[in-house]
PDB file of N, CA and C in Angstrom:
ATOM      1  N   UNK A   1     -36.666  -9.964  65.248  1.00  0.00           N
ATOM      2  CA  UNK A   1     -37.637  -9.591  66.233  1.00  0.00           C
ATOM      3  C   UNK A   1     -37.255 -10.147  67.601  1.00  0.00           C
ATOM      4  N   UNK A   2     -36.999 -10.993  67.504  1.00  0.00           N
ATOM      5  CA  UNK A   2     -36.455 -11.967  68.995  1.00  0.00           C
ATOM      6  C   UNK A   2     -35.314 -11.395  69.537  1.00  0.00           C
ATOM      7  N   UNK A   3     -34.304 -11.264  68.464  1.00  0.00           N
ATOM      8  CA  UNK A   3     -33.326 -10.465  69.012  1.00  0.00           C
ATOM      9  C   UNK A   3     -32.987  -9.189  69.277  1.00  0.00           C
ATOM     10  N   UNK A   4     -34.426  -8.143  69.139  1.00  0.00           N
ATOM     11  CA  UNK A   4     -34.839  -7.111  69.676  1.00  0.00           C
ATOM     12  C   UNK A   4     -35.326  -7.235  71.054  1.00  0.00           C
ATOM     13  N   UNK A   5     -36.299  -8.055  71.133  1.00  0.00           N
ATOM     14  CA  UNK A   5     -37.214  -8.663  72.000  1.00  0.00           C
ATOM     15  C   UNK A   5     -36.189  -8.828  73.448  1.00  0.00           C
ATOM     16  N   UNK A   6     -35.072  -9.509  73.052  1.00  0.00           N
ATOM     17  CA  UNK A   6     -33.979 -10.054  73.983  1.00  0.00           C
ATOM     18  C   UNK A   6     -33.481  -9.115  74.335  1.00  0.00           C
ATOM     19  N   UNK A   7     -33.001  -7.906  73.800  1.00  0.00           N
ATOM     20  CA  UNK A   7     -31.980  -6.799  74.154  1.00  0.00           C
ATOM     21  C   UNK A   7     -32.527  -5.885  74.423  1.00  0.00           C
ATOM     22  N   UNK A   8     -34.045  -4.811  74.166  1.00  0.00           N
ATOM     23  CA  UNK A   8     -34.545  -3.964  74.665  1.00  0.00           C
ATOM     24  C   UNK A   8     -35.577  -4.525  75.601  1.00  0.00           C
ATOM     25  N   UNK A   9     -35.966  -5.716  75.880  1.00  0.00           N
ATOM     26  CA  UNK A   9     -36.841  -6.209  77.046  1.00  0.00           C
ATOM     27  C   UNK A   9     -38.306  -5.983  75.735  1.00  0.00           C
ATOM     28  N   UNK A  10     -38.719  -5.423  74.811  1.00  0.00           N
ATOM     29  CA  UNK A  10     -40.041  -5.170  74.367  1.00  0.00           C
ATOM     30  C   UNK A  10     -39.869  -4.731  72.538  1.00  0.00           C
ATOM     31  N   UNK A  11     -41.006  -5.479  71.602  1.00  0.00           N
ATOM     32  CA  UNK A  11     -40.969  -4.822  70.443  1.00  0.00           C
ATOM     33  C   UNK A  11     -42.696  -4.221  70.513  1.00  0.00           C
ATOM     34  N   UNK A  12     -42.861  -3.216  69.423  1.00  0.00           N
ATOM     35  CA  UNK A  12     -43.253  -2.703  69.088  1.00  0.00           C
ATOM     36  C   UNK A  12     -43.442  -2.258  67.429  1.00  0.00           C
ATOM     37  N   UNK A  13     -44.559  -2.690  66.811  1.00  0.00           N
ATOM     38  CA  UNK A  13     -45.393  -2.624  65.909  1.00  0.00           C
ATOM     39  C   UNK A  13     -44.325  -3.516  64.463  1.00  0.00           C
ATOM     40  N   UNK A  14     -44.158  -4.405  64.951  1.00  0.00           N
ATOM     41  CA  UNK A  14     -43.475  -5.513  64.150  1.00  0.00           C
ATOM     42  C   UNK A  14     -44.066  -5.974  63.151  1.00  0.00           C
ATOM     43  N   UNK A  15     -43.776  -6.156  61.809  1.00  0.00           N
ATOM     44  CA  UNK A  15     -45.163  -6.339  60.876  1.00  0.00           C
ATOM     45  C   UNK A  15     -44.897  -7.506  60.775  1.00  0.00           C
ATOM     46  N   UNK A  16     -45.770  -8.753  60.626  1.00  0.00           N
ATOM     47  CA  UNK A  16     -45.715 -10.009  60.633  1.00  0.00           C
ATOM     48  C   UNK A  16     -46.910 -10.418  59.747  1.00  0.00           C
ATOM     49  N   UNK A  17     -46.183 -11.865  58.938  1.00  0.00           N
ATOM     50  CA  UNK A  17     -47.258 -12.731  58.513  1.00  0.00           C
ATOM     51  C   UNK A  17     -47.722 -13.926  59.227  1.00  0.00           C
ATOM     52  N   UNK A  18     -49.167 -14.001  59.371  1.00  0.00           N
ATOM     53  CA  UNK A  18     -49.567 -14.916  59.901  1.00  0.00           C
ATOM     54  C   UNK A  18     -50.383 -15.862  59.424  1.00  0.00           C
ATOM     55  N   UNK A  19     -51.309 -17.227  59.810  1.00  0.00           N
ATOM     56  CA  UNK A  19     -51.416 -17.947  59.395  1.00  0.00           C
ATOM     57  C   UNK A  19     -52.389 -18.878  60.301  1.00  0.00           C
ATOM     58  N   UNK A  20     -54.076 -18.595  60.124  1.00  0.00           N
ATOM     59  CA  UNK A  20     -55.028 -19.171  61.182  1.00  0.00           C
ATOM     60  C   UNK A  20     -54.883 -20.270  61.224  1.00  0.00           C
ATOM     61  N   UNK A  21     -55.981 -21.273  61.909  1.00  0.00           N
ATOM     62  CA  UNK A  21     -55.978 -22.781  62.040  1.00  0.00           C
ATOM     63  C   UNK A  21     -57.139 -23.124  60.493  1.00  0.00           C
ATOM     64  N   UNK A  22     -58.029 -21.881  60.505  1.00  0.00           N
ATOM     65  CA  UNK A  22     -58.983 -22.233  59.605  1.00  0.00           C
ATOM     66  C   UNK A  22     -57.762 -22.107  57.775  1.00  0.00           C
ATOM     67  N   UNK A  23     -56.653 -21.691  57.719  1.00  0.00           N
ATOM     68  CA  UNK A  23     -55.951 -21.644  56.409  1.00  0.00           C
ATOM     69  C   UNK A  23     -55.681 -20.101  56.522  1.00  0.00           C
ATOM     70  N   UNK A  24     -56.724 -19.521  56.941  1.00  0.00           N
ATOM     71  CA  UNK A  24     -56.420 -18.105  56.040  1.00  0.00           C
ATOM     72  C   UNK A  24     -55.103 -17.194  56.486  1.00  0.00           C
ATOM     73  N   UNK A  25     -54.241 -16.557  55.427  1.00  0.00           N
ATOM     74  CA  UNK A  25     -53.126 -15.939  55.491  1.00  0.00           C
ATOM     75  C   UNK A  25     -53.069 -14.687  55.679  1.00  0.00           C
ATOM     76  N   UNK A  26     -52.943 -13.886  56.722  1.00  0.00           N
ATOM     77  CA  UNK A  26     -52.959 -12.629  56.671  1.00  0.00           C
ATOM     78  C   UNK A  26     -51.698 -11.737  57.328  1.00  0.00           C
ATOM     79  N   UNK A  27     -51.761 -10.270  57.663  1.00  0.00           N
ATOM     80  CA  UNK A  27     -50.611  -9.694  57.948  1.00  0.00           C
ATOM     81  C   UNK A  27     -51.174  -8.722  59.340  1.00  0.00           C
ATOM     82  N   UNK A  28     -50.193  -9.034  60.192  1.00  0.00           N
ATOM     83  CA  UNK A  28     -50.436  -8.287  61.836  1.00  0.00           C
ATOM     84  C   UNK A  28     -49.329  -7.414  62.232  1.00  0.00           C
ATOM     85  N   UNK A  29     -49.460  -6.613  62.874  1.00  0.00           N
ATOM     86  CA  UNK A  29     -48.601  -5.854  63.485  1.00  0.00           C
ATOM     87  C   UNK A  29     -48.634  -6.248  65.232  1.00  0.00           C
ATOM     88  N   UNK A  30     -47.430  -6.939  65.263  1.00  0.00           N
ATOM     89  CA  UNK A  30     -46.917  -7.512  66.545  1.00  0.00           C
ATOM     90  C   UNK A  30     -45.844  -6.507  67.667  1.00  0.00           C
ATOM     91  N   UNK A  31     -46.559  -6.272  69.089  1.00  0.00           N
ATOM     92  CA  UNK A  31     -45.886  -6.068  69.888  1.00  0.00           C
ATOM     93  C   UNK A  31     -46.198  -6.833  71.067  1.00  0.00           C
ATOM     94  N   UNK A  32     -45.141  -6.834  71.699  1.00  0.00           N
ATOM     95  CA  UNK A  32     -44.701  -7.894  73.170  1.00  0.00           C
ATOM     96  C   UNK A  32     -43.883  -7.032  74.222  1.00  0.00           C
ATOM     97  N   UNK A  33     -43.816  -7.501  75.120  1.00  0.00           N
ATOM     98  CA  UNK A  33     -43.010  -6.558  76.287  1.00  0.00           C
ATOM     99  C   UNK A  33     -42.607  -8.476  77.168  1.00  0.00           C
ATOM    100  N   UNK A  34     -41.449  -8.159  77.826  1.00  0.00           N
ATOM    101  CA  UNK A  34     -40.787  -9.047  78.314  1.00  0.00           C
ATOM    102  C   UNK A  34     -41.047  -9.115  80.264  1.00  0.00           C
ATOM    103  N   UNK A  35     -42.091  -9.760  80.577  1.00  0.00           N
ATOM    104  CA  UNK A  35     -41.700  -8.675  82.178  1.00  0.00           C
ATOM    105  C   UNK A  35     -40.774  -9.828  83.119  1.00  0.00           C
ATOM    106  N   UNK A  36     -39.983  -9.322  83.384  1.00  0.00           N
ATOM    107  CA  UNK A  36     -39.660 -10.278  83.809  1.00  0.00           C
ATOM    108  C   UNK A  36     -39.408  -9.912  85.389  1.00  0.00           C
ATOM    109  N   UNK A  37     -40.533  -9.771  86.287  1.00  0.00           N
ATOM    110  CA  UNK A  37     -40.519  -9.910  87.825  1.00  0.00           C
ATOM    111  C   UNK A  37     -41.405 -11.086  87.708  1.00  0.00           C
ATOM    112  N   UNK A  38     -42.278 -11.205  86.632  1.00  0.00           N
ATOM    113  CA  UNK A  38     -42.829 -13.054  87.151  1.00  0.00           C
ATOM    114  C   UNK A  38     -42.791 -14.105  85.510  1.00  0.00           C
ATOM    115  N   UNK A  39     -41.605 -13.553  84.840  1.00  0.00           N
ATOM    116  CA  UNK A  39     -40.901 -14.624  84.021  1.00  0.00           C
ATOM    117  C   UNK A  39     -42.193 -14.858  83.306  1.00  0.00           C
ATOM    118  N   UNK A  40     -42.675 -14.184  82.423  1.00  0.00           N
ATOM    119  CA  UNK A  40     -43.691 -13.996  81.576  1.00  0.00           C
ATOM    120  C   UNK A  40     -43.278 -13.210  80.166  1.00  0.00           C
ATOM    121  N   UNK A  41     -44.103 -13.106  79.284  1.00  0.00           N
ATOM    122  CA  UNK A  41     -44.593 -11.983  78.098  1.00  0.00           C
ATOM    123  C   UNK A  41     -45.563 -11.664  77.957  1.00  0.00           C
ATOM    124  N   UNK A  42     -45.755 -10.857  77.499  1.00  0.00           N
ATOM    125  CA  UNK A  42     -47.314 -10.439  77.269  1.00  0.00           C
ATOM    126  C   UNK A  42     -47.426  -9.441  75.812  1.00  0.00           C
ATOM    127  N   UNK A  43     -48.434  -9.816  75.091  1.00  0.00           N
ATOM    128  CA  UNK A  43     -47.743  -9.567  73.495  1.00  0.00           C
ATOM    129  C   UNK A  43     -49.655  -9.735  72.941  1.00  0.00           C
ATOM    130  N   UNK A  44     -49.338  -8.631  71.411  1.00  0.00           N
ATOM    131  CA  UNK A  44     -50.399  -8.628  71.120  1.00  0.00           C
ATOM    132  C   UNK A  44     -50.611  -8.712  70.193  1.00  0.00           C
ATOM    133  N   UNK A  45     -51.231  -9.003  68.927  1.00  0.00           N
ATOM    134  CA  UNK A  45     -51.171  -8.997  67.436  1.00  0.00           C
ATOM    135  C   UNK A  45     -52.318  -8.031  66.573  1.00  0.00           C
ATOM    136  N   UNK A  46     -52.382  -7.376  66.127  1.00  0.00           N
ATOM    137  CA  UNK A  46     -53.505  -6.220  65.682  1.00  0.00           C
ATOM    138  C   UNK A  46     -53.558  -6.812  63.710  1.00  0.00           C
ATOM    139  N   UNK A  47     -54.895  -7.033  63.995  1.00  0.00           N
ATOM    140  CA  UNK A  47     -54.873  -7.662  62.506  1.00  0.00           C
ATOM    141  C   UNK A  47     -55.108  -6.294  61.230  1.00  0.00           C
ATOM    142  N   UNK A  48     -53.601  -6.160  60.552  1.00  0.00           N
ATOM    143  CA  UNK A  48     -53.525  -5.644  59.385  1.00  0.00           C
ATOM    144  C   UNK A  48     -53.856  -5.917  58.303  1.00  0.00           C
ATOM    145  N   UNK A  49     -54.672  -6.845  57.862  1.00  0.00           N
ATOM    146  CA  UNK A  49     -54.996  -7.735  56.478  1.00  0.00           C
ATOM    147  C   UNK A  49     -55.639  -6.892  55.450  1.00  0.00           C
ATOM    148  N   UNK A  50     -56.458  -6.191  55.923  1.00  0.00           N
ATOM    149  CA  UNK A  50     -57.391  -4.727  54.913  1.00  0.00           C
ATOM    150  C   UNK A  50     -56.436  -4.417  54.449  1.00  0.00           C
ATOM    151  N   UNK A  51     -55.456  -3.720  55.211  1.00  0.00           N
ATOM    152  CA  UNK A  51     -54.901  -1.987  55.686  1.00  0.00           C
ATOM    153  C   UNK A  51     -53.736  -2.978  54.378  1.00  0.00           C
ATOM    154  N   UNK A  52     -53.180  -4.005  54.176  1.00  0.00           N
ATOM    155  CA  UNK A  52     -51.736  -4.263  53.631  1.00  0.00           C
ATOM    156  C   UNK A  52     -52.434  -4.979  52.210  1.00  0.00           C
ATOM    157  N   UNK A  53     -53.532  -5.514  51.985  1.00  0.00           N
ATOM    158  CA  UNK A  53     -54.182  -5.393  50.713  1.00  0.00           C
ATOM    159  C   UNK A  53     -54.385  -4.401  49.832  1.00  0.00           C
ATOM    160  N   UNK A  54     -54.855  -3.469  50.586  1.00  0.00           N
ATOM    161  CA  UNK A  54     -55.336  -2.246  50.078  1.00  0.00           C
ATOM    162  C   UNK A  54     -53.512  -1.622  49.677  1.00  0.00           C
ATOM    163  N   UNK A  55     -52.931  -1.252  50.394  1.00  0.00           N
ATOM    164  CA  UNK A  55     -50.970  -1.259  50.045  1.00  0.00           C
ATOM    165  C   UNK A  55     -50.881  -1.955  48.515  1.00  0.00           C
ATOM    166  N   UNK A  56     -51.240  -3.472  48.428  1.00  0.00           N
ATOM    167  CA  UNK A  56     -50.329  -4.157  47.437  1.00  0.00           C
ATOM    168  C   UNK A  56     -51.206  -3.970  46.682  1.00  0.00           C
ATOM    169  N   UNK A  57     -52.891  -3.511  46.300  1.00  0.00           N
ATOM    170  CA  UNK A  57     -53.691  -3.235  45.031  1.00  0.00           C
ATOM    171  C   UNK A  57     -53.262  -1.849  44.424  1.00  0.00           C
ATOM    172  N   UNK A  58     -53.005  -0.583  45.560  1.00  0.00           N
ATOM    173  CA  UNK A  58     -52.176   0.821  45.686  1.00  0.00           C
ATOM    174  C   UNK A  58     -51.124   0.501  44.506  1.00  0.00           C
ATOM    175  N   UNK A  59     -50.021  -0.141  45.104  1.00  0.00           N
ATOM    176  CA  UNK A  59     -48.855  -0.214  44.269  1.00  0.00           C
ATOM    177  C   UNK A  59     -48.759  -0.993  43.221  1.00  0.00           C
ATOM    178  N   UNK A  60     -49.847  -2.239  42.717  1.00  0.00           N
ATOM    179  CA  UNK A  60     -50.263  -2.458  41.490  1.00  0.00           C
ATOM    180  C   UNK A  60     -50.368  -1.747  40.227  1.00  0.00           C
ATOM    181  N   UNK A  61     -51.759  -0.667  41.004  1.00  0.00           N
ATOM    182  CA  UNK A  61     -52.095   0.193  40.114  1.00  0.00           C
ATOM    183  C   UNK A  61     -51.403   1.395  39.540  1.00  0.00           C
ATOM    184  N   UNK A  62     -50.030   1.850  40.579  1.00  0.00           N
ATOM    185  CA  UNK A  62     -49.352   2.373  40.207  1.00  0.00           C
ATOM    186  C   UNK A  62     -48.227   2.058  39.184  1.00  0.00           C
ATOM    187  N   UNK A  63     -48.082   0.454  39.020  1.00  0.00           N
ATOM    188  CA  UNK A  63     -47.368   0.441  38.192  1.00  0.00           C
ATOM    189  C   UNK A  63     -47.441   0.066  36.619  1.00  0.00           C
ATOM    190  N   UNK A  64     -48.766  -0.008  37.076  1.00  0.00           N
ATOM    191  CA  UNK A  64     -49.796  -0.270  35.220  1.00  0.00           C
ATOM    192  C   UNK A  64     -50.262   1.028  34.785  1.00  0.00           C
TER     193      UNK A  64
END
């Protein structure tokens, strides 16, 4: 991701695991853009945790 991040200036819909302060473990889809006229990022995380549960109960049941 970083080394996307570095070479196109921006990622887009990066799936990531994450990890609150309160414990709980969940999964986000991460994009960032690099701007660099004032040496910044600016980046966002969209919480997938339903949407990738609902995926791994899906492919459970498919394989029982």
């Amino acid at each position: 991701m970083m080394e996307e991040l570095h070479q196109h200036g921006e990622v887009n819909n990066f799936e990531i695991k994450f990890r609150r302060r309160d414990g709980f473990v969940g999964w986000g889809l991460y994009s960032a853009r690099l701007n660099l006229d004032d040496n910044s990022l600016i980046s966002v995380i969209t919480d997938i945790s339903d949407r990738k549960q609902a995926e791994i109960e899906l492919a459970d049941s498919e394989r029982s």
